[in-house]
C-alpha atoms as a PDB file:
ATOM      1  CA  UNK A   1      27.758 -50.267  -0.793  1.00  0.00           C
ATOM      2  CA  UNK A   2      24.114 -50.626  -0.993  1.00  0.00           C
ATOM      3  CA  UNK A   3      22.025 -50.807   2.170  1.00  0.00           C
ATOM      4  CA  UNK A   4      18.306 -51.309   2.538  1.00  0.00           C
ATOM      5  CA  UNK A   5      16.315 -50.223   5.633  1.00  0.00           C
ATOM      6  CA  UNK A   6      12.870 -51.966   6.506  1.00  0.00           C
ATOM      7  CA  UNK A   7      10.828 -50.318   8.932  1.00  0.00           C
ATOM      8  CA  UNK A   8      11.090 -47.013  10.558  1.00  0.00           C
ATOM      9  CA  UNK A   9       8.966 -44.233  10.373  1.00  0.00           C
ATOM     10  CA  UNK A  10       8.049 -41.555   7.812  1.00  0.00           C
ATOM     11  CA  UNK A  11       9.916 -38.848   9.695  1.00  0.00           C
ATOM     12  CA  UNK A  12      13.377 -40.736   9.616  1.00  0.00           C
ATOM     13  CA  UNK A  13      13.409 -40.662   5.239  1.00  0.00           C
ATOM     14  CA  UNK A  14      15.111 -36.854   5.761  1.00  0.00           C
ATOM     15  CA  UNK A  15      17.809 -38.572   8.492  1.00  0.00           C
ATOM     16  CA  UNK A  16      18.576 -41.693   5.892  1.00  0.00           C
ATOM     17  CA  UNK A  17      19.208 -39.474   3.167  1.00  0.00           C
ATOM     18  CA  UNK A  18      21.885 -37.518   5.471  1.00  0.00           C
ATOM     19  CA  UNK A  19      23.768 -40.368   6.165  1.00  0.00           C
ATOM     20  CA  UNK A  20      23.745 -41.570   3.348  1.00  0.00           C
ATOM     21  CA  UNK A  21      25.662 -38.139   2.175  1.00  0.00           C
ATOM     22  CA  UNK A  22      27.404 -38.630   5.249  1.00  0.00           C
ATOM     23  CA  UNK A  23      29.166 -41.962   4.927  1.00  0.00           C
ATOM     24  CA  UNK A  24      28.831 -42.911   1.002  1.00  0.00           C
ATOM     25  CA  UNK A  25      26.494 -45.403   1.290  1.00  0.00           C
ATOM     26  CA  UNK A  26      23.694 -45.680  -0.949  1.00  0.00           C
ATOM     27  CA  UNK A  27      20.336 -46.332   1.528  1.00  0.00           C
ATOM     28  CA  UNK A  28      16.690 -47.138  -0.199  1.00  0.00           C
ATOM     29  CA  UNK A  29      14.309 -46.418   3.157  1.00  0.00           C
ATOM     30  CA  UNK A  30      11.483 -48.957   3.029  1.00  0.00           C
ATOM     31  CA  UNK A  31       8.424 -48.796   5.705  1.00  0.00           C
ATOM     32  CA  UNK A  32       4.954 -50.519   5.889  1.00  0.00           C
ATOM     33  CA  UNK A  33       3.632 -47.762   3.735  1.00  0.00           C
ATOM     34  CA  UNK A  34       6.613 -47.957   0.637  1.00  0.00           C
ATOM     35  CA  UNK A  35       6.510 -51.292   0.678  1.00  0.00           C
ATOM     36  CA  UNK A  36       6.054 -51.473  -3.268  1.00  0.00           C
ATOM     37  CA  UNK A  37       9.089 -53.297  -5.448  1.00  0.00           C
ATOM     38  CA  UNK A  38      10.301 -55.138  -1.890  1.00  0.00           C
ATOM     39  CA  UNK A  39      11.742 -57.809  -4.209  1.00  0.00           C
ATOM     40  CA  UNK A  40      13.850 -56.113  -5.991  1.00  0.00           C
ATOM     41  CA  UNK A  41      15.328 -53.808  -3.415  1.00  0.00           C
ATOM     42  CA  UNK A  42      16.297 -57.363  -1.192  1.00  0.00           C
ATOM     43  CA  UNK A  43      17.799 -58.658  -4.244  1.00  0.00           C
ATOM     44  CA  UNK A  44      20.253 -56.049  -5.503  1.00  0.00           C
ATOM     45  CA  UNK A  45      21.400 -54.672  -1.567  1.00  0.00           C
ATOM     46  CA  UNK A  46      24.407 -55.640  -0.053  1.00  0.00           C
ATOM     47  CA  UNK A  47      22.699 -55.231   3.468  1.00  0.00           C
ATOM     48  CA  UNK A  48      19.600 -54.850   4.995  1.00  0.00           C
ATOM     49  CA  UNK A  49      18.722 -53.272   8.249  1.00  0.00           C
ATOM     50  CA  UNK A  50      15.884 -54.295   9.910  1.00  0.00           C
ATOM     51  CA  UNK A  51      13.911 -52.765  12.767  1.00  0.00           C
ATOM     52  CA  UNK A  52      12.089 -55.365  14.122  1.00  0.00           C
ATOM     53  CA  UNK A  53       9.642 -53.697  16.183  1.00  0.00           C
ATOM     54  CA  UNK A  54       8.657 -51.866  13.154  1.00  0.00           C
ATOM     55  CA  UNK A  55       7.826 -54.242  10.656  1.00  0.00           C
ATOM     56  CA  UNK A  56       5.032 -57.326  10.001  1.00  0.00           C
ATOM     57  CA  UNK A  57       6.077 -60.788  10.083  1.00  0.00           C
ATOM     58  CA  UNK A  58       5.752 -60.895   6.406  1.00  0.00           C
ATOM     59  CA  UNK A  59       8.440 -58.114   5.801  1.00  0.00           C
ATOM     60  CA  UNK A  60      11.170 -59.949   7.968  1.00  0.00           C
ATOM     61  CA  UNK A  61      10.459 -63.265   6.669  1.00  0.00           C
ATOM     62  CA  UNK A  62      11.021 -61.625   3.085  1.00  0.00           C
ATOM     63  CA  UNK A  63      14.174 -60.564   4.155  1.00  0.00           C
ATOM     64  CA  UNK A  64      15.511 -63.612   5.799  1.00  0.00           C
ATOM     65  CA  UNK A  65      14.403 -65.291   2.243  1.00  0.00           C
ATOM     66  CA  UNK A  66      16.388 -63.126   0.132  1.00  0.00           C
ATOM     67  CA  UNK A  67      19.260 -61.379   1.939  1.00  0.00           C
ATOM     68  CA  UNK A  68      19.685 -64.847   3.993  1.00  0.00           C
ATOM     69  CA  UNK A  69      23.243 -63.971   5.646  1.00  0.00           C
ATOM     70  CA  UNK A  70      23.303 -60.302   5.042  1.00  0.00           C
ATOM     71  CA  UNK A  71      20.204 -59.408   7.191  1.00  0.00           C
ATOM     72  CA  UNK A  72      21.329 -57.355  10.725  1.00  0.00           C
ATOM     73  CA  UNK A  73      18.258 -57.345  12.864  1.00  0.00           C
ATOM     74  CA  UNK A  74      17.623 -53.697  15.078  1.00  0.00           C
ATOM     75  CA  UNK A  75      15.465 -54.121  17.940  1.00  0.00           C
ATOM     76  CA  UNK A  76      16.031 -50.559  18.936  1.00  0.00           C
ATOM     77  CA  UNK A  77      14.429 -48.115  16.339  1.00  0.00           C
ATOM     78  CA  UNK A  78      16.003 -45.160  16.663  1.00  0.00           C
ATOM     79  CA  UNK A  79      18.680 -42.790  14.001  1.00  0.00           C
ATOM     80  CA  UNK A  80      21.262 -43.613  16.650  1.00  0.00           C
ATOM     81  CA  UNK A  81      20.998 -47.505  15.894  1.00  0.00           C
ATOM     82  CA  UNK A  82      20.892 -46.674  12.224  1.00  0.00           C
ATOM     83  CA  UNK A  83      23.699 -44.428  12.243  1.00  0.00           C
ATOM     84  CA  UNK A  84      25.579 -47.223  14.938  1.00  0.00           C
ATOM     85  CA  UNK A  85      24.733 -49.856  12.459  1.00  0.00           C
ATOM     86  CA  UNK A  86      26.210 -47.717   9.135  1.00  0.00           C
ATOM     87  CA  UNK A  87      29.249 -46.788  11.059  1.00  0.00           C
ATOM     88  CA  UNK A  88      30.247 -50.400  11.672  1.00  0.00           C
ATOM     89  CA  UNK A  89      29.381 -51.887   7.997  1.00  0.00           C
ATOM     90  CA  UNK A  90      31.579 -48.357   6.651  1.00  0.00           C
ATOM     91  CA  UNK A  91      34.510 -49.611   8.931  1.00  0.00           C
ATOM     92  CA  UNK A  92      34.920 -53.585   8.346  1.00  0.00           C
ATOM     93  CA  UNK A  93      33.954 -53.044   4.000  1.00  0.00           C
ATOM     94  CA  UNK A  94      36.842 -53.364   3.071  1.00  0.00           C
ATOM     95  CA  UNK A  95      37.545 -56.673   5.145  1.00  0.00           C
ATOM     96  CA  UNK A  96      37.065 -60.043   4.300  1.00  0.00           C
ATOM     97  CA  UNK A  97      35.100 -60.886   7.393  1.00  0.00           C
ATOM     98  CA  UNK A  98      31.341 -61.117   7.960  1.00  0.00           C
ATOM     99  CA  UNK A  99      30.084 -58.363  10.311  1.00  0.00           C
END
């Protein structure tokens, strides 16, 4: 499964990459700063993660355009929502049900 993450801060890249050892997922981190090839990372990910009260206006409406019904929408910030947010996307995968 590929899962994209917009917004979060510079000090959670180390935390993403351990989950994503962690559960099997393969995460691409993307904050105001790495915003370069946005496009192409909405495009090609299964899910994206977005923490709303870290991210512009522009960033969300970019994912709403591309990742239309795959978009989950954090408005806590924190590893623990990440992780929370992995956990439950790991768990239903293999169902035919939208999360």
């Amino acid at each position: 499964m590929r899962l994209l993450v917009l917004g979060g801060h510079d000090r959670m890249r180390a935390r993403v990459k351990e989950l994503s050892k962690r559960y099997g997922v393969n995460i691409k981190f993307i904050n105001q700063e790495t915003q370069q090839n946005i496009d192409s990372a909405l495009a090609c990910a299964d899910w994206v993660i977005v923490f709303t009260s870290l991210v512009g206006h522009n960033m969300v409406r970019l994912a709403k355009d591309y990742a239309k019904g795959r978009c989950i929408f954090c408005h806590s910030h924190g590893v623990c929502s990440l992780e929370k947010e992995i956990k439950r996307l790991v768990k239903n995968e293999g169902n035919n049900f939208d999360i």
